[in-house]
C-alpha atoms as a PDB file:
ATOM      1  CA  UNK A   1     203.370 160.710-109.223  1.00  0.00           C
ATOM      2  CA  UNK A   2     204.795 163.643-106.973  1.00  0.00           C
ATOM      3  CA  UNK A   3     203.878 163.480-103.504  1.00  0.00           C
ATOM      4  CA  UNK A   4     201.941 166.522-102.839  1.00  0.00           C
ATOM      5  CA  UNK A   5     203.519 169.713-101.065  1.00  0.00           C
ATOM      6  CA  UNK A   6     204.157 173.387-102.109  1.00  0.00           C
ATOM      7  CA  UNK A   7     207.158 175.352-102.059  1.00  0.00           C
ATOM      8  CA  UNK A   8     206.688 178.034 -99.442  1.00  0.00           C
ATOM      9  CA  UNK A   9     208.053 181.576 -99.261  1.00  0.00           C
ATOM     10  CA  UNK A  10     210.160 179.642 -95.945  1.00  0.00           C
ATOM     11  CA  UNK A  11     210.785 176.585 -98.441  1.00  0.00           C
ATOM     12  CA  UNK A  12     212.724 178.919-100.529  1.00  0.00           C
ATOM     13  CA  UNK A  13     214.516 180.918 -97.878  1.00  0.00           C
ATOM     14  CA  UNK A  14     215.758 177.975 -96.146  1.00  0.00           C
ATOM     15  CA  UNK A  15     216.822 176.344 -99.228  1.00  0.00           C
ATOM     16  CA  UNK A  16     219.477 179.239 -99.525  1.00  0.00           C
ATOM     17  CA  UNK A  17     220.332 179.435 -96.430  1.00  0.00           C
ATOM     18  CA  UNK A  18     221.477 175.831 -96.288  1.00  0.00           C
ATOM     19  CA  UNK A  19     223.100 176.115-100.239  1.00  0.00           C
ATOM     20  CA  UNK A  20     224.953 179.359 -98.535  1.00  0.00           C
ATOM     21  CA  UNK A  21     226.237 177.113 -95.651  1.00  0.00           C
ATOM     22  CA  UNK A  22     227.144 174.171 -97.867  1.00  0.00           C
ATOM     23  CA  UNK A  23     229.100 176.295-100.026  1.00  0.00           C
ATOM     24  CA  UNK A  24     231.036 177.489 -97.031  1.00  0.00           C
ATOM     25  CA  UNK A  25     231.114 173.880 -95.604  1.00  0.00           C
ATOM     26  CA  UNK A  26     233.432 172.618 -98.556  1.00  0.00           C
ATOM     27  CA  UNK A  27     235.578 176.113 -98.332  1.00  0.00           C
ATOM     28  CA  UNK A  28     236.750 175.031 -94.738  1.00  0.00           C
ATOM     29  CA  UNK A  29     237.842 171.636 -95.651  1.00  0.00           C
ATOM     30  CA  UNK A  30     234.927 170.322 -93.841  1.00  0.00           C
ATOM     31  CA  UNK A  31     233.774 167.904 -97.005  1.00  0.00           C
ATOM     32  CA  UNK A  32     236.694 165.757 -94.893  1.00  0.00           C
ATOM     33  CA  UNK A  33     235.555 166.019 -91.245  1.00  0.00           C
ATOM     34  CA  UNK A  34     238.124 164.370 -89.273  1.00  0.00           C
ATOM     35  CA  UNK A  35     237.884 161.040 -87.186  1.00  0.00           C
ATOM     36  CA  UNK A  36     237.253 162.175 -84.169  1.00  0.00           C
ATOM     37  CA  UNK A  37     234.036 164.266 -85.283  1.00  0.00           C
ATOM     38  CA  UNK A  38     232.795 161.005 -87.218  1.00  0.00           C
ATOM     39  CA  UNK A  39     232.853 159.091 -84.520  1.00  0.00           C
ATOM     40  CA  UNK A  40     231.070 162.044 -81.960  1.00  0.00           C
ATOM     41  CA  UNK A  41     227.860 162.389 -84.818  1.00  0.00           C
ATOM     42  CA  UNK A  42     227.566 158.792 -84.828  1.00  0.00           C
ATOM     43  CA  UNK A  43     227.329 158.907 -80.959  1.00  0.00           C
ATOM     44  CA  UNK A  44     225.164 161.745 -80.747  1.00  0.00           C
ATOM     45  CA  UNK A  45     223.020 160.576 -83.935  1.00  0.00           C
ATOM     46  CA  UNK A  46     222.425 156.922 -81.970  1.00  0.00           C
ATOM     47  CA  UNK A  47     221.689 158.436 -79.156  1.00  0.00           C
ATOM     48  CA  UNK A  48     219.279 160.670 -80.138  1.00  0.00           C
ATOM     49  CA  UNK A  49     217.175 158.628 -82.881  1.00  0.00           C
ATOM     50  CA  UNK A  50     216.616 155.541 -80.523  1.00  0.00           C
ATOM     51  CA  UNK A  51     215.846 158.579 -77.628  1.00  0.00           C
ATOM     52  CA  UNK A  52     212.955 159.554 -79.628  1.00  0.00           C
ATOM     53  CA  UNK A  53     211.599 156.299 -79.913  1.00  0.00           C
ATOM     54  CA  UNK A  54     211.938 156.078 -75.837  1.00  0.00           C
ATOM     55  CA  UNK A  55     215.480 154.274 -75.503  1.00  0.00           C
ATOM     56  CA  UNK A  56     216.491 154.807 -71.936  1.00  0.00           C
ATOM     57  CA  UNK A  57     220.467 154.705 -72.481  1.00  0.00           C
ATOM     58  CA  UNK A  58     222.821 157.839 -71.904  1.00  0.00           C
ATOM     59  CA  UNK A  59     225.029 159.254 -74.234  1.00  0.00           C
ATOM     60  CA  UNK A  60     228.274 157.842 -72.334  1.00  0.00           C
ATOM     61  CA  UNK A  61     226.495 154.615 -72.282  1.00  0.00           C
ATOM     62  CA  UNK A  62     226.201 154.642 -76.332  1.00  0.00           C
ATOM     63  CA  UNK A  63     229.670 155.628 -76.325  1.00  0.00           C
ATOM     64  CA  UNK A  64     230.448 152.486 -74.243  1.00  0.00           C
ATOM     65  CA  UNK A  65     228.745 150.167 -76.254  1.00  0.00           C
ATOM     66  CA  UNK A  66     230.540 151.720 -80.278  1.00  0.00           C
ATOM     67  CA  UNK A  67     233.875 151.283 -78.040  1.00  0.00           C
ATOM     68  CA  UNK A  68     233.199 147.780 -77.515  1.00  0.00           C
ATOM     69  CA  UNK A  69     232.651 148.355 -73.550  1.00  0.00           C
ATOM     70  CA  UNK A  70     230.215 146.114 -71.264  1.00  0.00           C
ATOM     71  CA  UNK A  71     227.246 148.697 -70.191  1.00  0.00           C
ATOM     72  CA  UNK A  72     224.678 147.315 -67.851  1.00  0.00           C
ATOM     73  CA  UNK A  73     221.046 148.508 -68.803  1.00  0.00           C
ATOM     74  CA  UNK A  74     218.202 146.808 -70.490  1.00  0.00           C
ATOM     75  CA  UNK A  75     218.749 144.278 -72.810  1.00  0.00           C
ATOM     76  CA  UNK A  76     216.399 145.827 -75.223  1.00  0.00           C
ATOM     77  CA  UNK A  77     217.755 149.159 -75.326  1.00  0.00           C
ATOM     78  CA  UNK A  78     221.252 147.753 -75.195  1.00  0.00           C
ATOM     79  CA  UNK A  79     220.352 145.635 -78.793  1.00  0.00           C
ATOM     80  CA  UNK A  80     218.822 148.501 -80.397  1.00  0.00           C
ATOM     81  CA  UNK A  81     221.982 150.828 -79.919  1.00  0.00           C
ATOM     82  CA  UNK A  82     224.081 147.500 -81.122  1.00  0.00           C
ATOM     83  CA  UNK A  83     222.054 147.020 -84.361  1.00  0.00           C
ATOM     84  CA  UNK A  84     222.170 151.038 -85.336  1.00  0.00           C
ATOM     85  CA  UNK A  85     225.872 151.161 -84.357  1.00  0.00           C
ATOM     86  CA  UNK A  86     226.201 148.031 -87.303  1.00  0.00           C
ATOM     87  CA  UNK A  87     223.765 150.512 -89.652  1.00  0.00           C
ATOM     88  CA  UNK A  88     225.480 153.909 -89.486  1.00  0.00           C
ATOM     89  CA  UNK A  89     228.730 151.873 -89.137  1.00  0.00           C
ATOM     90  CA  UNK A  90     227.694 150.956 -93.244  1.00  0.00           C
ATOM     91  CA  UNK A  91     225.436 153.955 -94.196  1.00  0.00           C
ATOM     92  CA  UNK A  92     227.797 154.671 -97.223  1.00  0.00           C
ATOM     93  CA  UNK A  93     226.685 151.497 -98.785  1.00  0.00           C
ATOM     94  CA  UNK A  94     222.888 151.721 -98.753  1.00  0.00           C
ATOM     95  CA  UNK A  95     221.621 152.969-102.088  1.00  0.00           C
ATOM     96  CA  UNK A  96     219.186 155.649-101.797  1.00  0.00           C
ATOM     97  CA  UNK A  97     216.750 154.620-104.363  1.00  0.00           C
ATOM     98  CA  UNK A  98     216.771 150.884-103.738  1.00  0.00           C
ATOM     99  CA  UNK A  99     213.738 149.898-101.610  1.00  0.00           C
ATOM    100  CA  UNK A 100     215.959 146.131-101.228  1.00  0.00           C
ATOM    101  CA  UNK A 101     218.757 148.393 -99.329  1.00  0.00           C
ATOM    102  CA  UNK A 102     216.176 149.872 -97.715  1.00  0.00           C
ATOM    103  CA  UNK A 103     214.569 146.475 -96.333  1.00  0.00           C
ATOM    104  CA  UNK A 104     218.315 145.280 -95.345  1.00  0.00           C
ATOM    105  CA  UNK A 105     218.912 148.149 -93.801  1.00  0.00           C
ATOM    106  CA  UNK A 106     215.450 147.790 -91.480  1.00  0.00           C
ATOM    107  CA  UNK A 107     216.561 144.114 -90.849  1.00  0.00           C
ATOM    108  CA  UNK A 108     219.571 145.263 -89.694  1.00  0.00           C
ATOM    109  CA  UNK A 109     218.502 147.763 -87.522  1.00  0.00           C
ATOM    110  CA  UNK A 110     215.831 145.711 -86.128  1.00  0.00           C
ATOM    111  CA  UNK A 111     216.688 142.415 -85.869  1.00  0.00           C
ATOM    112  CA  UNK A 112     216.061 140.625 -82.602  1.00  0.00           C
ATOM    113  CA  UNK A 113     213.836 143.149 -81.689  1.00  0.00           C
ATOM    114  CA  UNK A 114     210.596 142.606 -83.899  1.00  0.00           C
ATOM    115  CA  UNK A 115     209.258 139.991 -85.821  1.00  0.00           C
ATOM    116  CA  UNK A 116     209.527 140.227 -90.122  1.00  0.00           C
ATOM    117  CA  UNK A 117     212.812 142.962 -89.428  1.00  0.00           C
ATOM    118  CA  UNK A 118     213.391 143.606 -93.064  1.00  0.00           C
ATOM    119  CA  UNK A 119     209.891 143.022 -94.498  1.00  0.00           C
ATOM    120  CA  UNK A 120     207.065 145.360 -95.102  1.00  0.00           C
ATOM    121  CA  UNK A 121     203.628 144.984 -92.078  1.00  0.00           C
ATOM    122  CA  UNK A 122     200.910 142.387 -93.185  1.00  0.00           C
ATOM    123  CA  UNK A 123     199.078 144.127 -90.692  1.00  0.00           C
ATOM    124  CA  UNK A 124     196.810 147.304 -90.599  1.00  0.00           C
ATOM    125  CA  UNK A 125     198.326 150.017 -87.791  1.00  0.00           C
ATOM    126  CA  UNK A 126     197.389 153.234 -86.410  1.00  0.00           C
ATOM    127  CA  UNK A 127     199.344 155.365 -84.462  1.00  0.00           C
ATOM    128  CA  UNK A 128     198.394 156.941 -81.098  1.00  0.00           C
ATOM    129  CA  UNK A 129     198.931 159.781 -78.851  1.00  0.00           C
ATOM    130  CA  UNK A 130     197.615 158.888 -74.996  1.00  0.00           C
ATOM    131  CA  UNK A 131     194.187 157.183 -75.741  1.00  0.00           C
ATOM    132  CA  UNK A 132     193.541 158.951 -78.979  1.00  0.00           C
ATOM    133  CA  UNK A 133     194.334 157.621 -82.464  1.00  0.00           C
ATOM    134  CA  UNK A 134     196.644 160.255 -84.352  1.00  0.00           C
ATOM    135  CA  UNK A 135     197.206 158.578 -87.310  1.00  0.00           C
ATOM    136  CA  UNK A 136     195.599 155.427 -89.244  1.00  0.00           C
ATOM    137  CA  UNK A 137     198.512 154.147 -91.755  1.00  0.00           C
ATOM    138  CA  UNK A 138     197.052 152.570 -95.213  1.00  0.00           C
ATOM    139  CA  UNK A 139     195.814 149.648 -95.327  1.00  0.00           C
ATOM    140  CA  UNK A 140     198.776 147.012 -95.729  1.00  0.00           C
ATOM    141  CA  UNK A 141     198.319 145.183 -98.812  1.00  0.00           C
ATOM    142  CA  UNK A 142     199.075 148.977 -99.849  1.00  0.00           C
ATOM    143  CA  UNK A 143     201.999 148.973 -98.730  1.00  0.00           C
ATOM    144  CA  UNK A 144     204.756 147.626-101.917  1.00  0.00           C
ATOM    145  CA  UNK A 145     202.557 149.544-104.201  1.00  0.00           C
ATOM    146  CA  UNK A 146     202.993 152.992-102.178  1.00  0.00           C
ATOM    147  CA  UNK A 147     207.053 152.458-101.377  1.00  0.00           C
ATOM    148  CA  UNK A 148     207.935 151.097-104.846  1.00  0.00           C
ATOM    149  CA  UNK A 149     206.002 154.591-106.156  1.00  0.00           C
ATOM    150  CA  UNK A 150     207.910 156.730-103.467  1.00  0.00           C
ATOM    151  CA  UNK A 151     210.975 155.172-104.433  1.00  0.00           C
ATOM    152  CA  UNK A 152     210.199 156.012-108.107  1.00  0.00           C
ATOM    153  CA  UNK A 153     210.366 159.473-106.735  1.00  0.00           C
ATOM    154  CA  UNK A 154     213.740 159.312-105.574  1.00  0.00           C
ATOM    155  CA  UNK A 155     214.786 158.484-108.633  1.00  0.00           C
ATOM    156  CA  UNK A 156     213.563 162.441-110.117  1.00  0.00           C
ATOM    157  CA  UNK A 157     215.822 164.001-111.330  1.00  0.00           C
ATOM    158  CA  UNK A 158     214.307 167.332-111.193  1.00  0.00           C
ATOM    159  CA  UNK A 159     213.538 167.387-107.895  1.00  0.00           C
ATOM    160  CA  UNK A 160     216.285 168.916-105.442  1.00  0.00           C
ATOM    161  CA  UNK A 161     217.824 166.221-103.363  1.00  0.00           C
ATOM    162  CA  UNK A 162     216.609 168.851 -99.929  1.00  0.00           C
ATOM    163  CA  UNK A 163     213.391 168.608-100.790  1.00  0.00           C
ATOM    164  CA  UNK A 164     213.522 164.800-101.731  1.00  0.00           C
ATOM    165  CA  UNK A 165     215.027 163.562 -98.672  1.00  0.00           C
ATOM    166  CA  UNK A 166     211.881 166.191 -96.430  1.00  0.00           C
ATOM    167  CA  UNK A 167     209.506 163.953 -98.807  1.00  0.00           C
ATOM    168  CA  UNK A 168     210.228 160.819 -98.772  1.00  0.00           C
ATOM    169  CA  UNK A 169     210.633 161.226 -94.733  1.00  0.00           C
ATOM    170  CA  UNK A 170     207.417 162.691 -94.642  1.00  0.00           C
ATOM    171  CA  UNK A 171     205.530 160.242 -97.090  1.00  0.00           C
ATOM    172  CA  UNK A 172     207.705 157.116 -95.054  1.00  0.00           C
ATOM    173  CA  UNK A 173     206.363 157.961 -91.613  1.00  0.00           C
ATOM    174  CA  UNK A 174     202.501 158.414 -93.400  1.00  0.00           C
ATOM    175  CA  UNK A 175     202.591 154.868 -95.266  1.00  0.00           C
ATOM    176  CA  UNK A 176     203.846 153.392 -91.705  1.00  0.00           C
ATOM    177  CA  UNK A 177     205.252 150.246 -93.740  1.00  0.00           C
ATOM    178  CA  UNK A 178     206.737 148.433 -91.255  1.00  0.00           C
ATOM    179  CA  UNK A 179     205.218 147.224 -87.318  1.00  0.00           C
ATOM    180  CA  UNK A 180     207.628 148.811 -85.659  1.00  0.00           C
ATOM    181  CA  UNK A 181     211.470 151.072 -86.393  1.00  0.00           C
ATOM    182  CA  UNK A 182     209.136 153.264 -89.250  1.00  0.00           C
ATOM    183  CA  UNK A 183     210.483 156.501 -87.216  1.00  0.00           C
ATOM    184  CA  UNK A 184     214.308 155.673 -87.006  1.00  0.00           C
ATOM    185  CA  UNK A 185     214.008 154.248 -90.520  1.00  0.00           C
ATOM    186  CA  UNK A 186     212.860 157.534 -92.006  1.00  0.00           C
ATOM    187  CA  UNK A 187     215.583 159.729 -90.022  1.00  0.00           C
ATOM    188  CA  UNK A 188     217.988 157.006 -91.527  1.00  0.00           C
ATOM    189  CA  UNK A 189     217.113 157.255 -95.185  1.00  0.00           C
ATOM    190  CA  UNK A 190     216.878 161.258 -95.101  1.00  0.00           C
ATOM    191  CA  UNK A 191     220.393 161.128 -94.427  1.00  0.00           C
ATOM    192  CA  UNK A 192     221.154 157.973 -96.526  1.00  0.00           C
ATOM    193  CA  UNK A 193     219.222 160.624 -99.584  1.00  0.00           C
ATOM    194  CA  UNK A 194     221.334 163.469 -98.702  1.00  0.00           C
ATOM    195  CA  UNK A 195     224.546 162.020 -98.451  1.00  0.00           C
ATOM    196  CA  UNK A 196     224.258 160.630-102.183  1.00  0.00           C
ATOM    197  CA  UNK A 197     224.649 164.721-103.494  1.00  0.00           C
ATOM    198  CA  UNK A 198     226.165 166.259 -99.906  1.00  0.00           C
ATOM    199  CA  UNK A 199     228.544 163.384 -98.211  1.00  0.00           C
ATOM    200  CA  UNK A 200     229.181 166.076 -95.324  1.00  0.00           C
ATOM    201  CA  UNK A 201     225.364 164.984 -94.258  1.00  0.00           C
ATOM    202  CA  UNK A 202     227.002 161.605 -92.766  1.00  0.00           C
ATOM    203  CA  UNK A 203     228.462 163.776 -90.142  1.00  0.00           C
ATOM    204  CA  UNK A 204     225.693 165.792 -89.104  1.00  0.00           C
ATOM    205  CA  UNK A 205     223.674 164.068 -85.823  1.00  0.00           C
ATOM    206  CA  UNK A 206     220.358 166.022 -87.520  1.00  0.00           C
ATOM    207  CA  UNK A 207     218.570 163.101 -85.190  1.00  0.00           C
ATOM    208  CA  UNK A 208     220.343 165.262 -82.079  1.00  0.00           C
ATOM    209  CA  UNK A 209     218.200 168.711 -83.326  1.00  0.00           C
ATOM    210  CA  UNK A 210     215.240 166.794 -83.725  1.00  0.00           C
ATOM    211  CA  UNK A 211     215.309 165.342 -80.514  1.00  0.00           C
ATOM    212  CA  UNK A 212     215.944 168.656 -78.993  1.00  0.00           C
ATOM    213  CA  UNK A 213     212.675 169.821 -80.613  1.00  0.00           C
ATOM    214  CA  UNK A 214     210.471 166.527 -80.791  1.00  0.00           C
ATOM    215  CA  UNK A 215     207.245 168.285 -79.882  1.00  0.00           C
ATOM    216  CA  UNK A 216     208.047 170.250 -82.795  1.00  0.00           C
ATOM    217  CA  UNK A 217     208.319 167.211 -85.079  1.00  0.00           C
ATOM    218  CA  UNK A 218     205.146 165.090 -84.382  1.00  0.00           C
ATOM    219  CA  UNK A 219     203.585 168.679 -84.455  1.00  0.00           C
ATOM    220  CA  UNK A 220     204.545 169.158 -88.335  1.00  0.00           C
ATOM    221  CA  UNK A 221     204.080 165.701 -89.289  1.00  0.00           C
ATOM    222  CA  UNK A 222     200.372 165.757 -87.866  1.00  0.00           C
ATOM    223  CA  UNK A 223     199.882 169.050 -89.306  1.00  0.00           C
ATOM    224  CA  UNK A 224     200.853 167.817 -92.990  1.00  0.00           C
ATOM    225  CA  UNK A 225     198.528 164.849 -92.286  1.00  0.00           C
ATOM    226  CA  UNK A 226     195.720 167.419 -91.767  1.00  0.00           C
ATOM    227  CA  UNK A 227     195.888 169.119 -94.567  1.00  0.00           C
ATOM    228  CA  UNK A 228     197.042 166.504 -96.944  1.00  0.00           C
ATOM    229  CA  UNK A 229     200.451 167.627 -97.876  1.00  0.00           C
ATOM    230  CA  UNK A 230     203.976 167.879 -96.421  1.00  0.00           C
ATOM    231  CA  UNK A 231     204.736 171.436 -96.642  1.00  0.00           C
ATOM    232  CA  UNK A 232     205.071 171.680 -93.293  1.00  0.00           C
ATOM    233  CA  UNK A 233     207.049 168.998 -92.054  1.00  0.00           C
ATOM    234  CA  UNK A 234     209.615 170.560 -94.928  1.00  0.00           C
ATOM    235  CA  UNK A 235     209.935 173.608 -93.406  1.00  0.00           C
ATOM    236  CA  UNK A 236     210.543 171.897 -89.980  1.00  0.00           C
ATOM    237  CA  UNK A 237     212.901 169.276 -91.514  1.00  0.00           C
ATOM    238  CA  UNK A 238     214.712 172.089 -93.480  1.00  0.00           C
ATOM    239  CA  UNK A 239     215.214 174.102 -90.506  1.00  0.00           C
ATOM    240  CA  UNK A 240     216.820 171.346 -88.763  1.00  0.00           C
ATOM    241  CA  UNK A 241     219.599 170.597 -91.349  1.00  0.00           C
ATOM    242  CA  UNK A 242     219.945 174.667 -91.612  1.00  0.00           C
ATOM    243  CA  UNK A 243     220.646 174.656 -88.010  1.00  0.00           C
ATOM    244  CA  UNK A 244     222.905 171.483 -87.845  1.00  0.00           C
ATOM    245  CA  UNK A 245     225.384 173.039 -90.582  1.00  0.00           C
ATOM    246  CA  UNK A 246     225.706 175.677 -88.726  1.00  0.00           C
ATOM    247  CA  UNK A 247     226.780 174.263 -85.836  1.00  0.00           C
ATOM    248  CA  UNK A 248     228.864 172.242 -88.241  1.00  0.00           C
ATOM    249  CA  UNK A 249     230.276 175.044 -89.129  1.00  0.00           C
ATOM    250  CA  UNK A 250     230.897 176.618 -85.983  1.00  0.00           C
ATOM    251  CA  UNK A 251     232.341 173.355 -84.255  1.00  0.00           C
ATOM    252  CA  UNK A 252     234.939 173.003 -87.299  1.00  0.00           C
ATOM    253  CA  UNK A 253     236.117 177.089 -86.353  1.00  0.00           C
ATOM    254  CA  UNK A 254     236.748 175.472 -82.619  1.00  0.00           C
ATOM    255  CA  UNK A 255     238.828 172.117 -83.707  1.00  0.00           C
ATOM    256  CA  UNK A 256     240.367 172.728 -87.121  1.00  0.00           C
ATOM    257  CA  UNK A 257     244.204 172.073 -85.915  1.00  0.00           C
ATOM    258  CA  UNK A 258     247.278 174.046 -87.648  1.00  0.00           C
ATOM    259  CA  UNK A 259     247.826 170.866 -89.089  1.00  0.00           C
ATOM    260  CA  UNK A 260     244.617 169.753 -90.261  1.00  0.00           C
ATOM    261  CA  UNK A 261     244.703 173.421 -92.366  1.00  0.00           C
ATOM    262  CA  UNK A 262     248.090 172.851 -93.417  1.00  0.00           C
ATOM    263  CA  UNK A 263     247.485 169.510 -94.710  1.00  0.00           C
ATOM    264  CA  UNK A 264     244.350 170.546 -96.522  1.00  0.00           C
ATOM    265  CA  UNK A 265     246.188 173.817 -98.569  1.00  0.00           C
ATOM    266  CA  UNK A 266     248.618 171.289-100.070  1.00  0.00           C
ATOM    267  CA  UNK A 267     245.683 169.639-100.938  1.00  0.00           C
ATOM    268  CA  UNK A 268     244.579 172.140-103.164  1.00  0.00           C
ATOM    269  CA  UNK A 269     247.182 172.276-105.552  1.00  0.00           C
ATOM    270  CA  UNK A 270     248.312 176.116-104.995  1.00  0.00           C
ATOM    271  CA  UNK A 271     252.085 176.344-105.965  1.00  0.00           C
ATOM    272  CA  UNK A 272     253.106 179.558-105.002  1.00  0.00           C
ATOM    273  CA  UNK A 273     251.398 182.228-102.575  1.00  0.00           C
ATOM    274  CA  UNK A 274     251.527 184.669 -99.886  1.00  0.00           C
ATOM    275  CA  UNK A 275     250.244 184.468 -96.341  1.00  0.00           C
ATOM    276  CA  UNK A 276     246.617 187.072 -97.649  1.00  0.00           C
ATOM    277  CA  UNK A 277     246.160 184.009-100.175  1.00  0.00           C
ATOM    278  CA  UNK A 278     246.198 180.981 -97.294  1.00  0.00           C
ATOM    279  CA  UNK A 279     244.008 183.428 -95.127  1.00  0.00           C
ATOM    280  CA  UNK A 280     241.685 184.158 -98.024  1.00  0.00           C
ATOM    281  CA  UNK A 281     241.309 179.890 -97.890  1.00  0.00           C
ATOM    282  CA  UNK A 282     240.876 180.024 -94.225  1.00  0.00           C
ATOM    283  CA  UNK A 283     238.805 183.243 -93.776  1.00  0.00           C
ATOM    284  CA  UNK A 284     238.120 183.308 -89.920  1.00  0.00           C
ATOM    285  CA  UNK A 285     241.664 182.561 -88.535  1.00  0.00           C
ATOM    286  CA  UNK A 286     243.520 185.530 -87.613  1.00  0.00           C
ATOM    287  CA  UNK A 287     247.021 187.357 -89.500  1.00  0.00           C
ATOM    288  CA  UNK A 288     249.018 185.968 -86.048  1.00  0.00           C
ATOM    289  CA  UNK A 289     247.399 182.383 -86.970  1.00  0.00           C
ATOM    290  CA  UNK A 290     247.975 182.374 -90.354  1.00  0.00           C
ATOM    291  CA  UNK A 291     251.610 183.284 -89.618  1.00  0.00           C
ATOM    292  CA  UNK A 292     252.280 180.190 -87.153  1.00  0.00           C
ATOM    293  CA  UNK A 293     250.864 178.079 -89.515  1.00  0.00           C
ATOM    294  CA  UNK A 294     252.845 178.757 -92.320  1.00  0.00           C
ATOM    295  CA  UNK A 295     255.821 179.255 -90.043  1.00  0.00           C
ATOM    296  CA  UNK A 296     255.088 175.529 -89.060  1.00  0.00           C
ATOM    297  CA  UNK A 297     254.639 174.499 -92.167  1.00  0.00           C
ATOM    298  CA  UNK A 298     258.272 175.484 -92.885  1.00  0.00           C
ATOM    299  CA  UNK A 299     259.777 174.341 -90.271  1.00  0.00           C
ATOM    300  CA  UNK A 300     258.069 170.999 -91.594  1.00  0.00           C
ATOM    301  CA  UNK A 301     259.563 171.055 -94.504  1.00  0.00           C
ATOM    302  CA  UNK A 302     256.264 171.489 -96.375  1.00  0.00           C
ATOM    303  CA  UNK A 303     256.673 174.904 -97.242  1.00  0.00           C
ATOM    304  CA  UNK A 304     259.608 176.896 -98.155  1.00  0.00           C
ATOM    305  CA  UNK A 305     259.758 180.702 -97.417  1.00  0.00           C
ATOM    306  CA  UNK A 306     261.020 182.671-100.207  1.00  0.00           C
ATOM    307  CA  UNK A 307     261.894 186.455 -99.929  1.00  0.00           C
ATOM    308  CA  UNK A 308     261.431 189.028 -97.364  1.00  0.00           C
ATOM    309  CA  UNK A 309     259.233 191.364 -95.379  1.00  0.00           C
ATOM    310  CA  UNK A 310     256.423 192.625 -97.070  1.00  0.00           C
ATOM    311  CA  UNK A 311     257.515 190.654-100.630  1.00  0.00           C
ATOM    312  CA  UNK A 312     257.183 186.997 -98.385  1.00  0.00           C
ATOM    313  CA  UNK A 313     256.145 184.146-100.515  1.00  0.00           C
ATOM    314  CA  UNK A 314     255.806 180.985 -99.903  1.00  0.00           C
ATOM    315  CA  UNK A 315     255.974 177.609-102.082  1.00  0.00           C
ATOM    316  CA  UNK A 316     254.503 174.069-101.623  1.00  0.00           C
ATOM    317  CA  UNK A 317     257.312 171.415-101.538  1.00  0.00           C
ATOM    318  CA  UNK A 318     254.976 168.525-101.372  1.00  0.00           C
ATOM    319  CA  UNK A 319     251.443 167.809-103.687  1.00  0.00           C
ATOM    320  CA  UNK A 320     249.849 165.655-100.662  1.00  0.00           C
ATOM    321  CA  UNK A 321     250.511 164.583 -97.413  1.00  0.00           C
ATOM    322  CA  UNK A 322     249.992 161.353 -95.194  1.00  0.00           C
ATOM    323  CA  UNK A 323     248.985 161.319 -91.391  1.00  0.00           C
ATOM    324  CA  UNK A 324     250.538 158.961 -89.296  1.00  0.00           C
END
């Protein structure tokens, strides 16, 4: 069965929002997001999941640790930054529907830290806020019954991938199915969901956002608890990955490198063409950037200038390029 929501009036406006950023998101050659802003969303997205769950390590310190580095800090917090950098380190290979990958996944990200890492709670739980109980999960013999059905509901095809990944995240954090790692789990498998259709979603840190607005977050979830449906924590989750593309988006217009556009033209196949067409690829650089780069490119022997003045052309000498 469909997990209960409706599809608000937001709902629908963020939904084209974020189709009206994706589209732009694979027109600036950001479907291949370079190294060193891989690296930085795996940093900030560490950081910022095991934050929320009260991990008392810095940023540089997380850094540290994915560069190998000794850090001095609590062993605890030091292990659960070790075992994520080992999860988003293989987040390509989880498979969104499998509930199997989605036990290894949980053993991996909490082993040495709780007891059964990688195996649903024999154990009732109930969250709290303070003193005061927020949230009683389901009973836990429930448990494989209500995660085999919710992965059953991955595997819809009718239902758009945005609102599947809100869902399940939503319907994770309610069934509570493990002791402890359910909230870093369910931040994990949103993105492990949307990466299957979007693979630019492995380089956006939405953990960092919903850090920055955690108040916000339990506020949604306990709201869709109230009334019995996730609506709610959609719009909230939607928002966030709005947001996060477009300071995707505006990050790439800061680091792109003459290069890194260069490279990604000849990429495209486009024989012949004059410097409007490679702007009309690379719509906010300027007419005096678009000109060095395809003077570059030239002098690079990737490009060769044909004609003169206002009748400039230019041709592609190679079909693909390697980096050293």
């Amino acid at each position: 069965m469909k997990p209960p929501y409706e599809i608000s009036t937001k709902i629908l406006q963020l939904i084209s929002s974020i189709s009206e950023k994706l589209g732009a998101v694979n027109a600036n050659f950001l479907n291949k997001p370079s190294p060193q802003l891989r690296k930085q969303n795996k940093i900030k997205t560490i950081h910022s999941s095991l934050r929320i769950e009260g991990n008392t390590l810095t940023q540089e310190q997380v850094t540290a640790i994915i560069e190998n580095k000794r850090v001095i800090g609590p062993k605890k917090d030091i292990l659960e930054v070790v075992n994520a950098v080992q999860v988003y380190d293989q987040i390509t290979g989880f498979q969104f529907s499998s509930v199997k990958s989605f036990l290894k996944a949980h053993e991996m990200l909490m082993q040495g830290l709780v007891e059964g890492a990688g195996k649903f709670r024999t154990q009732g739980v109930g969250i709290f806020q303070g003193s005061k109980v927020a949230h009683i999960a389901p009973p836990a013999e429930n448990v494989p019954h209500l995660m085999n059905e919710l992965f059953k509901y991955l595997k819809n095809k009718d239902e758009l991938t945005l609102i599947k990944g809100c869902v399940f995240h939503y319907e994770m954090e309610f069934i509570h199915p493990f002791i402890d790692g359910n909230g870093r789990m369910g931040r994990l498998w949103q993105t492990v969901i949307l990466m299957k259709e979007f693979p630019v979603f492995e380089f956006l840190p939405l953990e960092t956002l919903i850090s920055q607005s955690q108040k916000e977050y339990y506020k949604s979830l306990a709201k869709s608890d109230r009334v019995g449906k996730s609506t709610e924590f959609i719009e909230y989750m939607l928002n966030v990955i709005d947001k996060s593309l477009e300071e995707l988006l505006n990050y790439n217009n800061r680091i792109l490198t003459d290069r890194d556009r260069i490279d990604y033209f000849i990429s495209l196949g486009i024989n012949e063409f004059s410097r409007k067409d490679y702007m009309n690829v690379f719509k906010d650089i300027s007419t005096a950037t678009a000109s060095r780069d395809l003077k570059k490119a030239v002098e690079l022997k990737l490009f060769e200038r044909i004609g003169e003045k206002n009748q400039v052309k230019y041709k592609t000498k190679l079909q693909g390029t390697t980096r050293g």
